[in-house]
PDB file of N, CA and C in Angstrom:
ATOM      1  N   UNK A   1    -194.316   7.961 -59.404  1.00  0.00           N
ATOM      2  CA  UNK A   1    -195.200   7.415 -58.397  1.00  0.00           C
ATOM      3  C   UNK A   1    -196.087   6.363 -59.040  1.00  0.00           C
ATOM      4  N   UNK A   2    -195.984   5.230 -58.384  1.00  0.00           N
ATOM      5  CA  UNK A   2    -197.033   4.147 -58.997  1.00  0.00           C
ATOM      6  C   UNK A   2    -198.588   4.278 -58.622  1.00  0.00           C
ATOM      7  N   UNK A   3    -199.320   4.252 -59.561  1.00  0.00           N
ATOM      8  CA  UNK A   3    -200.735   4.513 -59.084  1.00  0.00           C
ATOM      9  C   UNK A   3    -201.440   3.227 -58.792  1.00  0.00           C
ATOM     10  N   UNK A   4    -200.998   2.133 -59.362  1.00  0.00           N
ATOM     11  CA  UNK A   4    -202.001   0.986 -59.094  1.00  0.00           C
ATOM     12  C   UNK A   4    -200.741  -0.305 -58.836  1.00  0.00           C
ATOM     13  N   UNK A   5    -201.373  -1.116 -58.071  1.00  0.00           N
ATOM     14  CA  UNK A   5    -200.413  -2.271 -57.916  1.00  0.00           C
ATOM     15  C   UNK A   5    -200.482  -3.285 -59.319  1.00  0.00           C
ATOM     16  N   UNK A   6    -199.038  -3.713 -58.680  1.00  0.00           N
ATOM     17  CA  UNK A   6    -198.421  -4.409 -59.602  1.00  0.00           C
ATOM     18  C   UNK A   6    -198.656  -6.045 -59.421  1.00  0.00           C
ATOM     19  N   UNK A   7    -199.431  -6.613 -58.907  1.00  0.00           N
ATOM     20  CA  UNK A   7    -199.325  -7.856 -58.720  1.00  0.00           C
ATOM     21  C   UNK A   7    -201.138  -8.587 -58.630  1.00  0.00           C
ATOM     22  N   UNK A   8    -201.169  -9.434 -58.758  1.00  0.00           N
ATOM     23  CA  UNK A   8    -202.483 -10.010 -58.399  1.00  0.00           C
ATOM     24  C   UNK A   8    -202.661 -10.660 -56.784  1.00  0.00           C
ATOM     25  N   UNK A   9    -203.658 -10.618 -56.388  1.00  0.00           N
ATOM     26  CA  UNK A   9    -203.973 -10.990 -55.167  1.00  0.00           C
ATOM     27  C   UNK A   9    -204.231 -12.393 -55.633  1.00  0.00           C
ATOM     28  N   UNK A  10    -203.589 -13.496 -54.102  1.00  0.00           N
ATOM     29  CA  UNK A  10    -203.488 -15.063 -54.130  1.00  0.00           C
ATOM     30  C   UNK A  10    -205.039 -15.417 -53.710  1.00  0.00           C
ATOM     31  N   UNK A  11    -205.982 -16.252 -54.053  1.00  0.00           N
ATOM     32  CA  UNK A  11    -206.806 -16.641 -53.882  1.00  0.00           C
ATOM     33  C   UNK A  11    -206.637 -17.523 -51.955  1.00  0.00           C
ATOM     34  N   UNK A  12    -207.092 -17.225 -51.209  1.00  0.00           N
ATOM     35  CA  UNK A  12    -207.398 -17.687 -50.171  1.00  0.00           C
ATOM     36  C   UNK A  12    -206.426 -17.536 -48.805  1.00  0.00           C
ATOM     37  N   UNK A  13    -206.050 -16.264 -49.421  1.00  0.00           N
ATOM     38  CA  UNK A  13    -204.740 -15.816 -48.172  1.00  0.00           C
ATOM     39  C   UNK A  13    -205.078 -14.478 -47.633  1.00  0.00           C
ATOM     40  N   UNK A  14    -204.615 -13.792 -46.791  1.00  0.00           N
ATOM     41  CA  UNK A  14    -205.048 -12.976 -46.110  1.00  0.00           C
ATOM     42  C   UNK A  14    -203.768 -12.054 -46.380  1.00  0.00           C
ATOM     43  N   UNK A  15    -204.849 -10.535 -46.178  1.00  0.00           N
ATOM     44  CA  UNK A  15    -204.044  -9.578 -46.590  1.00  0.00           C
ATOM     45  C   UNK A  15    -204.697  -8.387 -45.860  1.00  0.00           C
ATOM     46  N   UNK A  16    -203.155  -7.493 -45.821  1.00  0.00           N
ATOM     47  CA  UNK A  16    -203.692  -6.096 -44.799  1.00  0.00           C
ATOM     48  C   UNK A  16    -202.692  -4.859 -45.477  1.00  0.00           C
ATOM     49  N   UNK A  17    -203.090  -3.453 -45.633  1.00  0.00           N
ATOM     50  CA  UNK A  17    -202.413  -2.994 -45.638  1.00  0.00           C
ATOM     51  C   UNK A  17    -201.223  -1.918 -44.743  1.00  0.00           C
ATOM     52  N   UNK A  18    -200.180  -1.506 -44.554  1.00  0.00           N
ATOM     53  CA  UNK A  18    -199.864  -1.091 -43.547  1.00  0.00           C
ATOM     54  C   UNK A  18    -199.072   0.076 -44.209  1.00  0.00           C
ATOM     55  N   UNK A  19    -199.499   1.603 -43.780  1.00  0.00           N
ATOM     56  CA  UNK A  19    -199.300   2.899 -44.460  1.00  0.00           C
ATOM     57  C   UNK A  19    -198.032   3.424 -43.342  1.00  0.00           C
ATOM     58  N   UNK A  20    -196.903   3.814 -44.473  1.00  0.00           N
ATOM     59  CA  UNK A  20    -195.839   4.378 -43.924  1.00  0.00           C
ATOM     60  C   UNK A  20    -195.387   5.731 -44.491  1.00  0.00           C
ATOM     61  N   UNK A  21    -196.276   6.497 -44.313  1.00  0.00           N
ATOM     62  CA  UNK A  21    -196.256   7.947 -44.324  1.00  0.00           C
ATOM     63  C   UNK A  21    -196.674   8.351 -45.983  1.00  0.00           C
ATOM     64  N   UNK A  22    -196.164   8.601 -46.607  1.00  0.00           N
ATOM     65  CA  UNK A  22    -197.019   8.249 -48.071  1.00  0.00           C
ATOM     66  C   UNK A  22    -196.759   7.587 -48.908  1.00  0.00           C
ATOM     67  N   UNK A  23    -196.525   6.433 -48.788  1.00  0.00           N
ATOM     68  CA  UNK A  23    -196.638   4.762 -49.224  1.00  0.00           C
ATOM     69  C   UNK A  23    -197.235   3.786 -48.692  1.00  0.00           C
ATOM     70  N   UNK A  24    -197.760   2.900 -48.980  1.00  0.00           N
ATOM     71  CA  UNK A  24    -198.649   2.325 -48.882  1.00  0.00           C
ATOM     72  C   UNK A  24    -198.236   0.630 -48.730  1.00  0.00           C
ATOM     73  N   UNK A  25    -197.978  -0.086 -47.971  1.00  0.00           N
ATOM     74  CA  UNK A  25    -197.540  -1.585 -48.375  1.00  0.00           C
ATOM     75  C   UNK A  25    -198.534  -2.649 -47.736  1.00  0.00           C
ATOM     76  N   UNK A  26    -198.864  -3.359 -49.117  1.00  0.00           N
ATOM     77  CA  UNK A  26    -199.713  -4.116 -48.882  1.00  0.00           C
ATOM     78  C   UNK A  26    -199.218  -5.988 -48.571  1.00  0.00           C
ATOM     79  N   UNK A  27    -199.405  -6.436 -47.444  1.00  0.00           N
ATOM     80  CA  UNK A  27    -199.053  -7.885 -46.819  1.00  0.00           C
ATOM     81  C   UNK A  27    -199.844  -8.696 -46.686  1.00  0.00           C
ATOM     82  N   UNK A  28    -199.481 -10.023 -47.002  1.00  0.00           N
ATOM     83  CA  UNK A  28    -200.336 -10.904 -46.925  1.00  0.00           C
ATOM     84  C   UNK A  28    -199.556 -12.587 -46.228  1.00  0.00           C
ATOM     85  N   UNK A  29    -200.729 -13.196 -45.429  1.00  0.00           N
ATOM     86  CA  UNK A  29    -199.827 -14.250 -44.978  1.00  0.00           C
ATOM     87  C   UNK A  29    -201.137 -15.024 -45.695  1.00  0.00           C
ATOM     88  N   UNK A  30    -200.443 -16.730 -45.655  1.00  0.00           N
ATOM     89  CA  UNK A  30    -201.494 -17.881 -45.564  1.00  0.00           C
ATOM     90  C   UNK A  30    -202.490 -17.875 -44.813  1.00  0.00           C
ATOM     91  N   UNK A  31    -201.865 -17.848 -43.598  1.00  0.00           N
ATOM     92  CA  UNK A  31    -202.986 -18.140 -42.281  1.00  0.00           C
ATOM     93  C   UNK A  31    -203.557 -17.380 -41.959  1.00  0.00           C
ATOM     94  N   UNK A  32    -204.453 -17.655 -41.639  1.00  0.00           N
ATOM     95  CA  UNK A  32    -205.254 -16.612 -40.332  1.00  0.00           C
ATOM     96  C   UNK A  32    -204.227 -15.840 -39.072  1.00  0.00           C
ATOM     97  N   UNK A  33    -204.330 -17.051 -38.312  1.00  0.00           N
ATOM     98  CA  UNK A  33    -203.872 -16.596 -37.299  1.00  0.00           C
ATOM     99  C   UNK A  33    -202.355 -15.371 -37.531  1.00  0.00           C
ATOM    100  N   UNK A  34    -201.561 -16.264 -38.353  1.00  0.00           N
ATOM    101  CA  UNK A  34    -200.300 -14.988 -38.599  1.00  0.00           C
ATOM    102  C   UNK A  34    -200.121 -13.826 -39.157  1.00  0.00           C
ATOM    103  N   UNK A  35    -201.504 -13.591 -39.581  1.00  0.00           N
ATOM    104  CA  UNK A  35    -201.846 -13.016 -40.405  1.00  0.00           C
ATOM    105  C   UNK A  35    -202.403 -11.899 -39.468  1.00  0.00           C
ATOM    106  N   UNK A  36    -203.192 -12.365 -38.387  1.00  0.00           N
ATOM    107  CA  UNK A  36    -203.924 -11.367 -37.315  1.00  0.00           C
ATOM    108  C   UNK A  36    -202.864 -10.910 -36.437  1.00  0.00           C
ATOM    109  N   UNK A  37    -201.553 -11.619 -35.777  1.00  0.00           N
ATOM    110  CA  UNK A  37    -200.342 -11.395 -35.417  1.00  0.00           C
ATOM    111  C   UNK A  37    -199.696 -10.516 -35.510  1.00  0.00           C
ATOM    112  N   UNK A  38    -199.303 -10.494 -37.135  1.00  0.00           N
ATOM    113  CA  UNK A  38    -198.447  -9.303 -37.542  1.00  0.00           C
ATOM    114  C   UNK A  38    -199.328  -8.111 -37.822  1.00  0.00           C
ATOM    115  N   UNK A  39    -200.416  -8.184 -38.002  1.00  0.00           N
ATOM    116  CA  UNK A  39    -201.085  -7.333 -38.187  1.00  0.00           C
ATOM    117  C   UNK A  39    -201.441  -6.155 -36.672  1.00  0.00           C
ATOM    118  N   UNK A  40    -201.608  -7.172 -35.693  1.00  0.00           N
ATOM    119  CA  UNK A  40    -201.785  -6.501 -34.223  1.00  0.00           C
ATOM    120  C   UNK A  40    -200.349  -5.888 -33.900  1.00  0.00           C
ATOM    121  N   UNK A  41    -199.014  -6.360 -34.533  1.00  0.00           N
ATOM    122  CA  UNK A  41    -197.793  -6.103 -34.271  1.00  0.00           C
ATOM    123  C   UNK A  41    -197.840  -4.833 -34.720  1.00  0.00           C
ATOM    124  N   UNK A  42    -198.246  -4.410 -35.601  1.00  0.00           N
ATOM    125  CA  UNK A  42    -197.775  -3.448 -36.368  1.00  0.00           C
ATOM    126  C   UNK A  42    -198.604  -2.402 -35.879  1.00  0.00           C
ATOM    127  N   UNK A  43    -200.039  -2.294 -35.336  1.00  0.00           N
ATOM    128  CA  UNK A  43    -200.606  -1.739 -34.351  1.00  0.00           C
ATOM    129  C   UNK A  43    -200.071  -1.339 -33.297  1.00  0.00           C
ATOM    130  N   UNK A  44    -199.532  -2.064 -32.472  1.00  0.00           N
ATOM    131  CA  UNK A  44    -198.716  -1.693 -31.159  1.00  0.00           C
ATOM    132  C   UNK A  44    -197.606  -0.980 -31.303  1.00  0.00           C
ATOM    133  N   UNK A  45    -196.776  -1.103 -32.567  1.00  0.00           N
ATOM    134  CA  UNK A  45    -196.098  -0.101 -32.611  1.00  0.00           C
ATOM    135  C   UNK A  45    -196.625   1.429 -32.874  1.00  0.00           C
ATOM    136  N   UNK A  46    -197.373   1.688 -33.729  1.00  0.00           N
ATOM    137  CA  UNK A  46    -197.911   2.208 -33.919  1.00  0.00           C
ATOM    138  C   UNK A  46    -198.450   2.880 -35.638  1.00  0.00           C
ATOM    139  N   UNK A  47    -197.771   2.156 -36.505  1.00  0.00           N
ATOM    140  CA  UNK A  47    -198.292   1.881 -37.357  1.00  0.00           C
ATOM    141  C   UNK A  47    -199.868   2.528 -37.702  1.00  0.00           C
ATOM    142  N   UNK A  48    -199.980   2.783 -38.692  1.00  0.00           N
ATOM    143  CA  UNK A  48    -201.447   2.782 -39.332  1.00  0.00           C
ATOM    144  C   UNK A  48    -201.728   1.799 -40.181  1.00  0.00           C
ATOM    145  N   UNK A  49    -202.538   0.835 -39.597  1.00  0.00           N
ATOM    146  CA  UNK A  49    -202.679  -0.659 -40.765  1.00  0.00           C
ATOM    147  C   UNK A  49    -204.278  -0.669 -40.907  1.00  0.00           C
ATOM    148  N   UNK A  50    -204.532  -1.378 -42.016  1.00  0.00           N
ATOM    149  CA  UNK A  50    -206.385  -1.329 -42.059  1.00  0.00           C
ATOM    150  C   UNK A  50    -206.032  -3.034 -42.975  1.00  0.00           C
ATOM    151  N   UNK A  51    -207.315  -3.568 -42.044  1.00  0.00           N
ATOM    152  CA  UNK A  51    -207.028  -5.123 -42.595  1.00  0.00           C
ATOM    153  C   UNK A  51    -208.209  -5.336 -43.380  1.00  0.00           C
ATOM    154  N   UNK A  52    -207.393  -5.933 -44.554  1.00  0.00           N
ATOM    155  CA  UNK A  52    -208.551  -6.484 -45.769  1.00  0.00           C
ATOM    156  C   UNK A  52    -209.361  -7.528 -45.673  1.00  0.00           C
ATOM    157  N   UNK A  53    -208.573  -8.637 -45.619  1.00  0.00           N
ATOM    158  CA  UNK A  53    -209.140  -9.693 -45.143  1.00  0.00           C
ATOM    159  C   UNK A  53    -208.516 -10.705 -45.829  1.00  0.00           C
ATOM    160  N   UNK A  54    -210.042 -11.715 -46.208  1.00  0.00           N
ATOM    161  CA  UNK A  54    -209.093 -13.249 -46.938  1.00  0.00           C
ATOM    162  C   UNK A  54    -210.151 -12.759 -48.436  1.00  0.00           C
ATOM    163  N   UNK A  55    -209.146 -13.174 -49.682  1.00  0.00           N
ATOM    164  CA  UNK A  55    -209.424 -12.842 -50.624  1.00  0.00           C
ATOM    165  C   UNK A  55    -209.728 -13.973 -51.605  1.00  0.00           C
ATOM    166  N   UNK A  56    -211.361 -13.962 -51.881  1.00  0.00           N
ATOM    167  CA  UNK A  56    -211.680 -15.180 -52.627  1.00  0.00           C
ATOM    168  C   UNK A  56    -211.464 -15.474 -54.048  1.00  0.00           C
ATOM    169  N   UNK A  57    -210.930 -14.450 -54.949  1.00  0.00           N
ATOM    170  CA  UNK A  57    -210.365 -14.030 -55.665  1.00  0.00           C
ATOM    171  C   UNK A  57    -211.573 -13.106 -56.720  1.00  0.00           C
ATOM    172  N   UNK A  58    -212.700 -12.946 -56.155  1.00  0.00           N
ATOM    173  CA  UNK A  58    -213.022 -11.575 -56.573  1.00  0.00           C
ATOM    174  C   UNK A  58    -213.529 -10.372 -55.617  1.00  0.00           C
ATOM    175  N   UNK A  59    -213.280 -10.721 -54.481  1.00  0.00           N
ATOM    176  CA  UNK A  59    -213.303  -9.588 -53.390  1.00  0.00           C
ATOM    177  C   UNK A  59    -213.128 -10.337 -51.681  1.00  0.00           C
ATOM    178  N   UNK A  60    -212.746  -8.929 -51.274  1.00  0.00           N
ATOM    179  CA  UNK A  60    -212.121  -9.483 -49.812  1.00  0.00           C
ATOM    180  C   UNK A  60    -213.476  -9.994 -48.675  1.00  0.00           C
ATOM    181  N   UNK A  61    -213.196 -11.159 -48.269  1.00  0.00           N
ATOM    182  CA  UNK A  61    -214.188 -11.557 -46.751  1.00  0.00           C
ATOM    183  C   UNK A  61    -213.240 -10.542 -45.797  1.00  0.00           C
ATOM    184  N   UNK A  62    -214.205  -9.811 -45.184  1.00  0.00           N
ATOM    185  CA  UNK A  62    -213.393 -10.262 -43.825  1.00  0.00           C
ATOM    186  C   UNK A  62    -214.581 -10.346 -42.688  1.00  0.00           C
ATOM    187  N   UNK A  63    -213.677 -11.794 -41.929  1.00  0.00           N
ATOM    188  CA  UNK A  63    -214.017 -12.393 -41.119  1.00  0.00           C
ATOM    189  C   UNK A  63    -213.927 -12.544 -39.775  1.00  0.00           C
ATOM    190  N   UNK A  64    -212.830 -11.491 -39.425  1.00  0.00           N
ATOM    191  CA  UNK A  64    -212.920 -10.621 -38.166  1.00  0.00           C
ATOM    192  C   UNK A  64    -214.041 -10.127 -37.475  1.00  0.00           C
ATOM    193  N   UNK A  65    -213.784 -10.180 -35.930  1.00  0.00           N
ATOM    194  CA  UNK A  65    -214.762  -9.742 -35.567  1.00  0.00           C
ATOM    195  C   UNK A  65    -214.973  -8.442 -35.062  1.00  0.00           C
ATOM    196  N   UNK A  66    -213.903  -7.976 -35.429  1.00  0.00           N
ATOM    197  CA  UNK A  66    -213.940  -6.495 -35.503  1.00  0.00           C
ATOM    198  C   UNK A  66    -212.522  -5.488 -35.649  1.00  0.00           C
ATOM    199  N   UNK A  67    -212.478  -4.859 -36.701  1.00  0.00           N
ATOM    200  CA  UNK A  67    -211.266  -4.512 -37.640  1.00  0.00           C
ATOM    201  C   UNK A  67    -210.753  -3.178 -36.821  1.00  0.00           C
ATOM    202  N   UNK A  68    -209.743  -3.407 -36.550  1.00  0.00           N
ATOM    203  CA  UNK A  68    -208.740  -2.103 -35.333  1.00  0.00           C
ATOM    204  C   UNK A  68    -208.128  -1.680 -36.654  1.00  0.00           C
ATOM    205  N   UNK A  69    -208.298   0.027 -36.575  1.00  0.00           N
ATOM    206  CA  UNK A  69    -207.029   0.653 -37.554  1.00  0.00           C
ATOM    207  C   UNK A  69    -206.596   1.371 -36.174  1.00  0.00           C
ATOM    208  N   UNK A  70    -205.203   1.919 -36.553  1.00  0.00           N
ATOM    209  CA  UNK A  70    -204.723   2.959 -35.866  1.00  0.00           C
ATOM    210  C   UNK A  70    -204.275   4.300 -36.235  1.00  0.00           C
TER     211      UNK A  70
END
């Protein structure tokens, strides 16, 4: 089992994570907007997602105006 991720977060892109029973996958788009998209997508299905935000590269904004988990 991996305990910590393997990658660095991109400076100025947006990222969410979306939990699939006990794993954990973390996504990130450029944009905003596609970023809020797939993120609401994955909500409606029903998914459990919790959104990070945009990452300035030493901690997450988020700039939402208000963060839906499910």
């Amino acid at each position: 089992m991996r305990n910590s991720k393997k990658f660095d977060f991109a400076v100025d892109k947006y990222y969410f994570n979306v939990s699939n029973g006990i794993q954990t996958i973390t996504i990130h788009r450029a944009e905003k907007k596609s970023a809020e998209d797939v993120f609401n997508n994955y909500l409606k299905v029903g998914k459990k997602a919790e959104w990070l935000g945009r990452w300035n590269g030493k901690k997450f904004e988020d700039d939402r105006e208000k963060t839906k988990t499910a």
